[in-house]
C-alpha atoms as a PDB file:
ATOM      1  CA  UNK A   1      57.386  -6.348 -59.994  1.00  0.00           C
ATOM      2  CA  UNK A   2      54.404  -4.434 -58.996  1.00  0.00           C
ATOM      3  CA  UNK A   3      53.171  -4.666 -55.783  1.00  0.00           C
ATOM      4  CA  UNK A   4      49.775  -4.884 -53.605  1.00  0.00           C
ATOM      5  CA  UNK A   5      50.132  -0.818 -53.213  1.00  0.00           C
ATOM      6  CA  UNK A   6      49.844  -0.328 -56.782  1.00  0.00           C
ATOM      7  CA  UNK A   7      47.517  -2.555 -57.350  1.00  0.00           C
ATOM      8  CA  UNK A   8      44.826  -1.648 -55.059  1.00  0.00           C
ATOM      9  CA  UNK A   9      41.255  -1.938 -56.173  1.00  0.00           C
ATOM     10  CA  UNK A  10      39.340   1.249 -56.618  1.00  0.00           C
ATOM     11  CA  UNK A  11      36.681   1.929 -54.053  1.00  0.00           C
ATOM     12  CA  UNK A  12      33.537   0.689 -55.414  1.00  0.00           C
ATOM     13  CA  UNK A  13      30.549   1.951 -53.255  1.00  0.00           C
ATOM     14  CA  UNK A  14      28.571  -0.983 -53.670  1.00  0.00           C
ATOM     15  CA  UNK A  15      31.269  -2.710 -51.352  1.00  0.00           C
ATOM     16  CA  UNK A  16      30.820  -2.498 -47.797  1.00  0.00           C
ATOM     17  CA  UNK A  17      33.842  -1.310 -45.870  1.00  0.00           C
ATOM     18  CA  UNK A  18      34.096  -4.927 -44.681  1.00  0.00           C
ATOM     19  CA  UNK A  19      34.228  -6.092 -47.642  1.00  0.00           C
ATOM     20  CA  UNK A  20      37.055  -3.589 -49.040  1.00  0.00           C
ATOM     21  CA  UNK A  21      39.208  -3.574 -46.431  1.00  0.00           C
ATOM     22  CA  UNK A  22      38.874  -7.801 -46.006  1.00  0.00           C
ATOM     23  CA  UNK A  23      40.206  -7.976 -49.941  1.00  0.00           C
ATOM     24  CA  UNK A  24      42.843  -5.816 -50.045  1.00  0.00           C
ATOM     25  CA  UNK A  25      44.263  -7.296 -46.652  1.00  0.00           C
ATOM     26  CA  UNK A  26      43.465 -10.839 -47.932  1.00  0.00           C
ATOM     27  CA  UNK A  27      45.819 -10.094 -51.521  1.00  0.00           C
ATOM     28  CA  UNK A  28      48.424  -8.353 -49.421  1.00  0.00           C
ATOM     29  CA  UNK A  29      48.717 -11.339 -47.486  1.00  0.00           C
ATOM     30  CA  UNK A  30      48.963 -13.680 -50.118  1.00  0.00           C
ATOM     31  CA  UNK A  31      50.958 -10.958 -52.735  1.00  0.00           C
ATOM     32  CA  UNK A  32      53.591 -11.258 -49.626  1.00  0.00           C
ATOM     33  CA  UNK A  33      53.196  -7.430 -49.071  1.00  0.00           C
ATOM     34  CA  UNK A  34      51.898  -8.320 -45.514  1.00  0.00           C
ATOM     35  CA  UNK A  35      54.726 -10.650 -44.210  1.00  0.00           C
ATOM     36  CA  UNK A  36      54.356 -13.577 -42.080  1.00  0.00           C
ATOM     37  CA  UNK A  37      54.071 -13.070 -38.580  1.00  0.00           C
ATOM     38  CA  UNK A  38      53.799  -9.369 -39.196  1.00  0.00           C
ATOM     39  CA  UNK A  39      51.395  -7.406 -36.361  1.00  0.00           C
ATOM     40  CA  UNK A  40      48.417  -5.410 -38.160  1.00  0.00           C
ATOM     41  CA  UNK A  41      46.855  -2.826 -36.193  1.00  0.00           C
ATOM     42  CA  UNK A  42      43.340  -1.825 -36.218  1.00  0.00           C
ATOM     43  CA  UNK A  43      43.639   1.555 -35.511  1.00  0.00           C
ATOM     44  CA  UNK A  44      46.594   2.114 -38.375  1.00  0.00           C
ATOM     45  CA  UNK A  45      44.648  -0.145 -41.541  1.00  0.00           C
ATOM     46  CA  UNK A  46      40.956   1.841 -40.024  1.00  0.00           C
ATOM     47  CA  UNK A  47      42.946   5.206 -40.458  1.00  0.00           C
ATOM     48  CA  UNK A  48      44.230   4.114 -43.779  1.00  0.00           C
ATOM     49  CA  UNK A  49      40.214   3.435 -45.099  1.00  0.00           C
ATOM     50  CA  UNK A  50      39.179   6.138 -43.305  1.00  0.00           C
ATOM     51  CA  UNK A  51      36.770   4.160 -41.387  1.00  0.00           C
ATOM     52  CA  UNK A  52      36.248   2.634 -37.192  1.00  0.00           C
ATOM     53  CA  UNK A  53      37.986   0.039 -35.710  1.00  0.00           C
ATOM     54  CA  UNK A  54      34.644  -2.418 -36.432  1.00  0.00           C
ATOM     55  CA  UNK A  55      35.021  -3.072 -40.243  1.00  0.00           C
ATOM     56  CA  UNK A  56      38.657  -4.119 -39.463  1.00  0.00           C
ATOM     57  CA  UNK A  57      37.862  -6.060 -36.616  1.00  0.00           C
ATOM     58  CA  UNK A  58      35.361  -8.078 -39.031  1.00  0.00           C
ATOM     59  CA  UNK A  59      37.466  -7.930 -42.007  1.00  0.00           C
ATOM     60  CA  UNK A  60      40.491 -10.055 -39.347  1.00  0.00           C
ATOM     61  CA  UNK A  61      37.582 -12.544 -38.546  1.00  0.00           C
ATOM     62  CA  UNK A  62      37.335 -13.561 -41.840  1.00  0.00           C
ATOM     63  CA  UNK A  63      40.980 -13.314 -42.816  1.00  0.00           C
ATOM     64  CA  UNK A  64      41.093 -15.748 -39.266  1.00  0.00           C
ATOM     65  CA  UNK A  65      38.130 -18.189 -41.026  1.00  0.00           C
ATOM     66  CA  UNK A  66      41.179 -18.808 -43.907  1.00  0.00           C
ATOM     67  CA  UNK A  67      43.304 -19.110 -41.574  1.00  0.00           C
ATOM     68  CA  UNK A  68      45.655 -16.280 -42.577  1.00  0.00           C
ATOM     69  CA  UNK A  69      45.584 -14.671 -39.486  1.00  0.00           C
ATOM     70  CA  UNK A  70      45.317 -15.684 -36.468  1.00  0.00           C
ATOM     71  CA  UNK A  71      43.529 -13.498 -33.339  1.00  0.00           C
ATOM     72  CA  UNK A  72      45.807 -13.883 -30.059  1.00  0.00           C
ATOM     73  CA  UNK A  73      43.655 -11.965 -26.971  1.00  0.00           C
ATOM     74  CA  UNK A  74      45.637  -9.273 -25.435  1.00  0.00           C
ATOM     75  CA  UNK A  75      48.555  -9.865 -27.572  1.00  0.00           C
ATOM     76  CA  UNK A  76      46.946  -8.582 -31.473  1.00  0.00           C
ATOM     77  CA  UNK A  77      46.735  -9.959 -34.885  1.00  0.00           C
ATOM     78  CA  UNK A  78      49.338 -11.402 -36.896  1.00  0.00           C
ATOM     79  CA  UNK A  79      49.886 -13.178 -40.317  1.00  0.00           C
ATOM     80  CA  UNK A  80      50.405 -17.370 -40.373  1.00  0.00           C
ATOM     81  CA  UNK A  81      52.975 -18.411 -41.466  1.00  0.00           C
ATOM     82  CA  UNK A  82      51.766 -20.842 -44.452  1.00  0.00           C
ATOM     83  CA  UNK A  83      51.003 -24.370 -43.451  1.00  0.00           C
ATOM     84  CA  UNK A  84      51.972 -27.097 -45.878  1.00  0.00           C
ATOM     85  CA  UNK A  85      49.182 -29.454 -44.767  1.00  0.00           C
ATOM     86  CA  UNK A  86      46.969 -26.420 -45.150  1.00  0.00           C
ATOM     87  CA  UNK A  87      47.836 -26.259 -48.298  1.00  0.00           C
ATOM     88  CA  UNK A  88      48.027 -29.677 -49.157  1.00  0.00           C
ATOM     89  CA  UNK A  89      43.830 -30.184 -48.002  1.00  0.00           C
ATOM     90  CA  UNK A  90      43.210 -27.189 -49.712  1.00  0.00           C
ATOM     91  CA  UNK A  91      43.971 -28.881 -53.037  1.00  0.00           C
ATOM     92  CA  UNK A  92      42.212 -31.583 -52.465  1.00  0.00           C
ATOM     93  CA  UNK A  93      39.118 -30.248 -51.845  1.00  0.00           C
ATOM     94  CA  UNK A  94      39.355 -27.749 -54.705  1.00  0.00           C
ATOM     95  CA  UNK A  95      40.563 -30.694 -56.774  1.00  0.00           C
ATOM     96  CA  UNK A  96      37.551 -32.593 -55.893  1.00  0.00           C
ATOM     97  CA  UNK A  97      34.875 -30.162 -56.580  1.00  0.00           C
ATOM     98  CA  UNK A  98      36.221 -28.450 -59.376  1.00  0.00           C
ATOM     99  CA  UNK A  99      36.861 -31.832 -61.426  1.00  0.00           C
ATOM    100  CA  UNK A 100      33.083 -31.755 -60.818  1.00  0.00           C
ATOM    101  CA  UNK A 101      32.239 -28.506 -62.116  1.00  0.00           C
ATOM    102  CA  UNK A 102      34.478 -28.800 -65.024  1.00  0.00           C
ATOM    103  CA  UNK A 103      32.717 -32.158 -65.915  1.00  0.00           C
ATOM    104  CA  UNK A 104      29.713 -30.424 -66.033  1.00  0.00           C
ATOM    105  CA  UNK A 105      31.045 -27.624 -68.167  1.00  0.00           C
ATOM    106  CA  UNK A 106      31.379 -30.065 -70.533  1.00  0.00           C
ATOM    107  CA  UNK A 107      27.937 -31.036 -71.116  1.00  0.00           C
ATOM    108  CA  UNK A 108      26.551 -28.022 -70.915  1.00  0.00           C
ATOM    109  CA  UNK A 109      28.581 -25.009 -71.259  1.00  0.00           C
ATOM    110  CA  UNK A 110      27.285 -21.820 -73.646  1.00  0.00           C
ATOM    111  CA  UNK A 111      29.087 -20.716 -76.647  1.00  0.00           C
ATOM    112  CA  UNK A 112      28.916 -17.499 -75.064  1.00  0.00           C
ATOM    113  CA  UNK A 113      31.155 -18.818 -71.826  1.00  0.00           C
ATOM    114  CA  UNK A 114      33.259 -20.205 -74.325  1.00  0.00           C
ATOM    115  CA  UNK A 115      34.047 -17.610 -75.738  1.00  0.00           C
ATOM    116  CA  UNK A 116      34.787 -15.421 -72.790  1.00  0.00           C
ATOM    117  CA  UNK A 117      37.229 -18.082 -71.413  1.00  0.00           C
ATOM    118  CA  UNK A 118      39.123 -18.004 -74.753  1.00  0.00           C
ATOM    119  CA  UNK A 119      39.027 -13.954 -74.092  1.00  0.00           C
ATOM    120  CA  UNK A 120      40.756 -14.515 -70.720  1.00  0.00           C
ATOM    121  CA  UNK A 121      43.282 -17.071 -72.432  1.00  0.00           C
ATOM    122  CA  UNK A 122      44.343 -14.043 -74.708  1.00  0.00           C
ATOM    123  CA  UNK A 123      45.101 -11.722 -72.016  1.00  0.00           C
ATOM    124  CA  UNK A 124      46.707 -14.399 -69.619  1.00  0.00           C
ATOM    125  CA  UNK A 125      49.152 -14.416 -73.018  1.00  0.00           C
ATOM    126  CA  UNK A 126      49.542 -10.519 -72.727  1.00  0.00           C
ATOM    127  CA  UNK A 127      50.788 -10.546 -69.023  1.00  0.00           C
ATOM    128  CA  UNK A 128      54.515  -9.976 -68.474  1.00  0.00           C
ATOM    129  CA  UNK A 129      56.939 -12.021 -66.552  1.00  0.00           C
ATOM    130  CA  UNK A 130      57.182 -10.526 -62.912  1.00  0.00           C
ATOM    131  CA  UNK A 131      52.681  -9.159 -62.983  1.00  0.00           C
ATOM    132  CA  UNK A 132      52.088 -12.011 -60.936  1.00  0.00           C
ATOM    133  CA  UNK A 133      48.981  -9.963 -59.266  1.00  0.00           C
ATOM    134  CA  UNK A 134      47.015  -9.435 -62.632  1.00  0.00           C
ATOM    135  CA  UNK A 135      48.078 -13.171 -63.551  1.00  0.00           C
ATOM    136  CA  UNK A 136      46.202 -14.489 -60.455  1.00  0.00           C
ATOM    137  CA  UNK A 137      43.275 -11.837 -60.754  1.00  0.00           C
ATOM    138  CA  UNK A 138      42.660 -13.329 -64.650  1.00  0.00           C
ATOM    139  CA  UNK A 139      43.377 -16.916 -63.166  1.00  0.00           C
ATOM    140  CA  UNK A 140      40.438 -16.220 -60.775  1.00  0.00           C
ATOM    141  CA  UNK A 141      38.490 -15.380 -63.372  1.00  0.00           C
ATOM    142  CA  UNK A 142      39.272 -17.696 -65.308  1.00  0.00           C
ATOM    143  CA  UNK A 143      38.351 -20.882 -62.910  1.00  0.00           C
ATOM    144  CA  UNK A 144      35.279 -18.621 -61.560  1.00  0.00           C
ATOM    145  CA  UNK A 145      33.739 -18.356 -65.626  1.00  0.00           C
ATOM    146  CA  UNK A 146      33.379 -21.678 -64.930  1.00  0.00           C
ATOM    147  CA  UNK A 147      31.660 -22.343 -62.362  1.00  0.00           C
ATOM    148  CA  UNK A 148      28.972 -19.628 -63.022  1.00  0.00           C
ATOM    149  CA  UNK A 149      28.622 -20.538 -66.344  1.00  0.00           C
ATOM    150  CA  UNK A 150      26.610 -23.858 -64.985  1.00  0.00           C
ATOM    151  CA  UNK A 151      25.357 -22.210 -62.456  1.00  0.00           C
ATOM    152  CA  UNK A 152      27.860 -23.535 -59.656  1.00  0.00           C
ATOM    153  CA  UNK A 153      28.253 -20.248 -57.510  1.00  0.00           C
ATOM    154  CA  UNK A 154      27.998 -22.021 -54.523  1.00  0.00           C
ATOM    155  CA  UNK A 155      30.576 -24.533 -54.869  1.00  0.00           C
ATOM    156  CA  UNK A 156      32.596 -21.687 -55.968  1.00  0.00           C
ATOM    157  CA  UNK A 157      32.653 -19.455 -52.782  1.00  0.00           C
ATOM    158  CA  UNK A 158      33.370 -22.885 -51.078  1.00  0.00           C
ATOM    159  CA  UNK A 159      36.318 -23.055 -53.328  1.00  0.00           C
ATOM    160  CA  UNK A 160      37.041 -19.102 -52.661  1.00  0.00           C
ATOM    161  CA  UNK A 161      37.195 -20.044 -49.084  1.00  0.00           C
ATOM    162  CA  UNK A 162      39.644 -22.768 -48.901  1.00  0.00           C
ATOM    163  CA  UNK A 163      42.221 -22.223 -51.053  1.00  0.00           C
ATOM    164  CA  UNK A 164      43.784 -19.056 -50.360  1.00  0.00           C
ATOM    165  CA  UNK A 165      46.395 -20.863 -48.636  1.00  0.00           C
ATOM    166  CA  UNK A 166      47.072 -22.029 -52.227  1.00  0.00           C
ATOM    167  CA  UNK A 167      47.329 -19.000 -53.832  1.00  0.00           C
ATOM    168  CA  UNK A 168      50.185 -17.951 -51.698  1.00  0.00           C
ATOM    169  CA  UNK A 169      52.135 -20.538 -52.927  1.00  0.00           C
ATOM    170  CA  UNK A 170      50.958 -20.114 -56.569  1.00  0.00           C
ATOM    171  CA  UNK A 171      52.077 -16.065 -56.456  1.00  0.00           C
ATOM    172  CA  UNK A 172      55.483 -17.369 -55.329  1.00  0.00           C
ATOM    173  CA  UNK A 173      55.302 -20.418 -57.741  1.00  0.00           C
ATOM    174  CA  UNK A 174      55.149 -17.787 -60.661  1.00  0.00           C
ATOM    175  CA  UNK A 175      58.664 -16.608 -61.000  1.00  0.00           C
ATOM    176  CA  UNK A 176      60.155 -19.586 -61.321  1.00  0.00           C
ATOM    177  CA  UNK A 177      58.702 -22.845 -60.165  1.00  0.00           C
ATOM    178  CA  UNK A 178      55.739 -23.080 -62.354  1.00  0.00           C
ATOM    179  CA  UNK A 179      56.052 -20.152 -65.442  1.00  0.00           C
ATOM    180  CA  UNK A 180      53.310 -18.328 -67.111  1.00  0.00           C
ATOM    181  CA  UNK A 181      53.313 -19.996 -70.177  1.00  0.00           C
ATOM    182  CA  UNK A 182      52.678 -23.301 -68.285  1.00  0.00           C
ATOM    183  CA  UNK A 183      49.830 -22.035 -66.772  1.00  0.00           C
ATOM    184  CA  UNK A 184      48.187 -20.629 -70.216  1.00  0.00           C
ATOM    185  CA  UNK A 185      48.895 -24.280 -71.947  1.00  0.00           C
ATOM    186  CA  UNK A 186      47.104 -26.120 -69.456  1.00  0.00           C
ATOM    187  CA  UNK A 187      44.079 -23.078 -69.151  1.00  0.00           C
ATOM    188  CA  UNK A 188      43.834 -23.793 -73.044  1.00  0.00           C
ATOM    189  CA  UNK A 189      43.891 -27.424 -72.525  1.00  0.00           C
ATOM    190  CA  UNK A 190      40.656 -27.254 -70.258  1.00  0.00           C
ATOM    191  CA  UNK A 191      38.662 -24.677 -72.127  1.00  0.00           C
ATOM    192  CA  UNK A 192      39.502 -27.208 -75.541  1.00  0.00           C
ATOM    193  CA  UNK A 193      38.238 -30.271 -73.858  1.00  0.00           C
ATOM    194  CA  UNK A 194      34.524 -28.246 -72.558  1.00  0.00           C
ATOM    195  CA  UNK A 195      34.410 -26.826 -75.916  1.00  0.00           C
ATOM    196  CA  UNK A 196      34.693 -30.247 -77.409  1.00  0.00           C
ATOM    197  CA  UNK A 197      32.646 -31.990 -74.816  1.00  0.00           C
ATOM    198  CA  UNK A 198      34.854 -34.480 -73.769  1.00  0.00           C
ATOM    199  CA  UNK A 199      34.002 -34.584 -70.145  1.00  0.00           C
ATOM    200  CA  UNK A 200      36.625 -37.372 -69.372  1.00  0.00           C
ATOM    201  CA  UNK A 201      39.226 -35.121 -70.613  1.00  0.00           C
ATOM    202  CA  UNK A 202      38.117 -32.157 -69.047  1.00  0.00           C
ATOM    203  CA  UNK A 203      38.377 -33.765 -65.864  1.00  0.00           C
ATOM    204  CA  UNK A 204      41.889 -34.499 -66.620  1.00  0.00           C
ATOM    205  CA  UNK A 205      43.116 -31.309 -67.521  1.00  0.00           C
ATOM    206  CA  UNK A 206      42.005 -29.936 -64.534  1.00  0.00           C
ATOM    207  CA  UNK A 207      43.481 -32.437 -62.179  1.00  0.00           C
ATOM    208  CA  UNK A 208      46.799 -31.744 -63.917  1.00  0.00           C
ATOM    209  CA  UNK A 209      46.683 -28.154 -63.292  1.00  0.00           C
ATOM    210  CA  UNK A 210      45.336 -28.482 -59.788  1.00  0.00           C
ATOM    211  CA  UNK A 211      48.164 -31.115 -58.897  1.00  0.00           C
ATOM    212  CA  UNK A 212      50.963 -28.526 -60.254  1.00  0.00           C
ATOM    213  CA  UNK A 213      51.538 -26.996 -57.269  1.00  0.00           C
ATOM    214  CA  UNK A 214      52.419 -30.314 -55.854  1.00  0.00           C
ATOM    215  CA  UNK A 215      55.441 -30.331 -58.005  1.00  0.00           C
ATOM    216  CA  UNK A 216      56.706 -26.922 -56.976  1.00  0.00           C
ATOM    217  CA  UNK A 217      55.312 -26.980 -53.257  1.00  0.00           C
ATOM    218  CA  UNK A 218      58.813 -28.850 -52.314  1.00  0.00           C
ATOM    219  CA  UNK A 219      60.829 -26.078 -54.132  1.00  0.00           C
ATOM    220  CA  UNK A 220      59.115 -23.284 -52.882  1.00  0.00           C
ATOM    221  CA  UNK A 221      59.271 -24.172 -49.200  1.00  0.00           C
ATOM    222  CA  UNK A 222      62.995 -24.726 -49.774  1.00  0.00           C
ATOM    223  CA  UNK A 223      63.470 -21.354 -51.131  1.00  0.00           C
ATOM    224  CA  UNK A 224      61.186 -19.683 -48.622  1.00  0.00           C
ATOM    225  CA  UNK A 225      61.934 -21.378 -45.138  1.00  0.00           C
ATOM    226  CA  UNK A 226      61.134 -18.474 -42.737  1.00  0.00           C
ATOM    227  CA  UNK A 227      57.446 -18.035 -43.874  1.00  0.00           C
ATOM    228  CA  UNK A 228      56.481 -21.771 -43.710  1.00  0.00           C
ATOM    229  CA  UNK A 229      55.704 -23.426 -40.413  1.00  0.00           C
ATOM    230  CA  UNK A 230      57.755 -26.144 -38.981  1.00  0.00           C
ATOM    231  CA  UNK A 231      56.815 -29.752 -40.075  1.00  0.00           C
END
């Protein structure tokens, strides 16, 4: 399986530091490459990027916003431990505004973001069993074509912003819980029901695949006691 270190992001110098060092801690977090309850030190991850303790510093504030880590004074930072009612509110309100968007894709989506969500469909099919990191990255591009293809950026950094306590359960759903193919059929199902303009079915299709991980949640947190929290 290939793992957060290979799969780093090249440096793009349009990025701010911040911004570089926030994402690559944020998918190493959620990849499980950065355990939970692990310590990360500013002064090793500023050495690593080269950079001063104060783009860390701000990238851990916003990793602490989605509640992935969490700041203790005097003692440093560490990863949470994933929260099942986190997780839980974080579907709902991704389920309730992107049954919205997708709704709205349906009555006025461009051929052109048609056809680039069929595009992603295609390479979702190419990805091998065990790449759950270039799974996800397509699957956020996938839901993210959406949105911007009516104009919904907005609702979808509000949707960036809650639900990466989600995608640490989807990375570990991959394996077994909830397989590939799954994922493609229901993709295909929602891009079908825009294209046709069936906004009552779109809607659908998108609840089901938002309310999968609901079905695997159980399964996963059975497999994977030590990084949940306690009920």
């Amino acid at each position: 399986m290939q793992t957060f270190l290979d799969n780093q992001l090249e440096v793009v110098d349009s990025i701010s530091t911040v911004s570089q060092v926030y994402e690559h801690l944020r998918s190493a977090i959620i990849c499980g490459e950065l355990r939970p309850g692990q310590a990360l030190s500013e002064q090793a991850i500023a050495k690593v990027y080269s950079t001063s303790r104060q783009p860390v510093r701000e990238a851990f504030l916003k990793l602490a916003e989605e509640r992935l880590v969490v700041i203790q004074p005097k003692r440093g930072t560490f990863v949470v431990k994933i929260s099942i009612a986190d997780v839980l509110d974080a579907r709902f309100v991704r389920e309730a505004i992107e049954v919205a968007v997708v709704q709205e894709a349906a009555l006025s989506a461009l051929p052109k973001a048609i056809r680039r969500l069929r595009q992603l469909l295609e390479q979702q099919k190419e990805i091998s069993h065990g790449n759950n990191v270039k799974f996800l990255a397509l699957d956020e591009e996938f839901h993210r074509t959406i949105a911007l293809s009516i104009g919904r950026a907005h609702s979808w950094r509000v949707v960036e912003t809650v639900k990466a306590q989600m995608d640490r359960i989807r990375y570990l759903s991959l394996d077994t819980a909830t397989p590939l193919p799954l994922i493609v059929d229901q993709h295909t199902r929602i891009v079908e029901n825009i294209e046709a303009g069936n906004v009552n079915g779109a809607a659908a299709a998108m609840r089901t695949h938002l309310r999968e991980i609901m079905g695997s949640l159980p399964n996963i947190a059975a497999a994977f006691p030590d990084i949940f929290e306690p009920d």
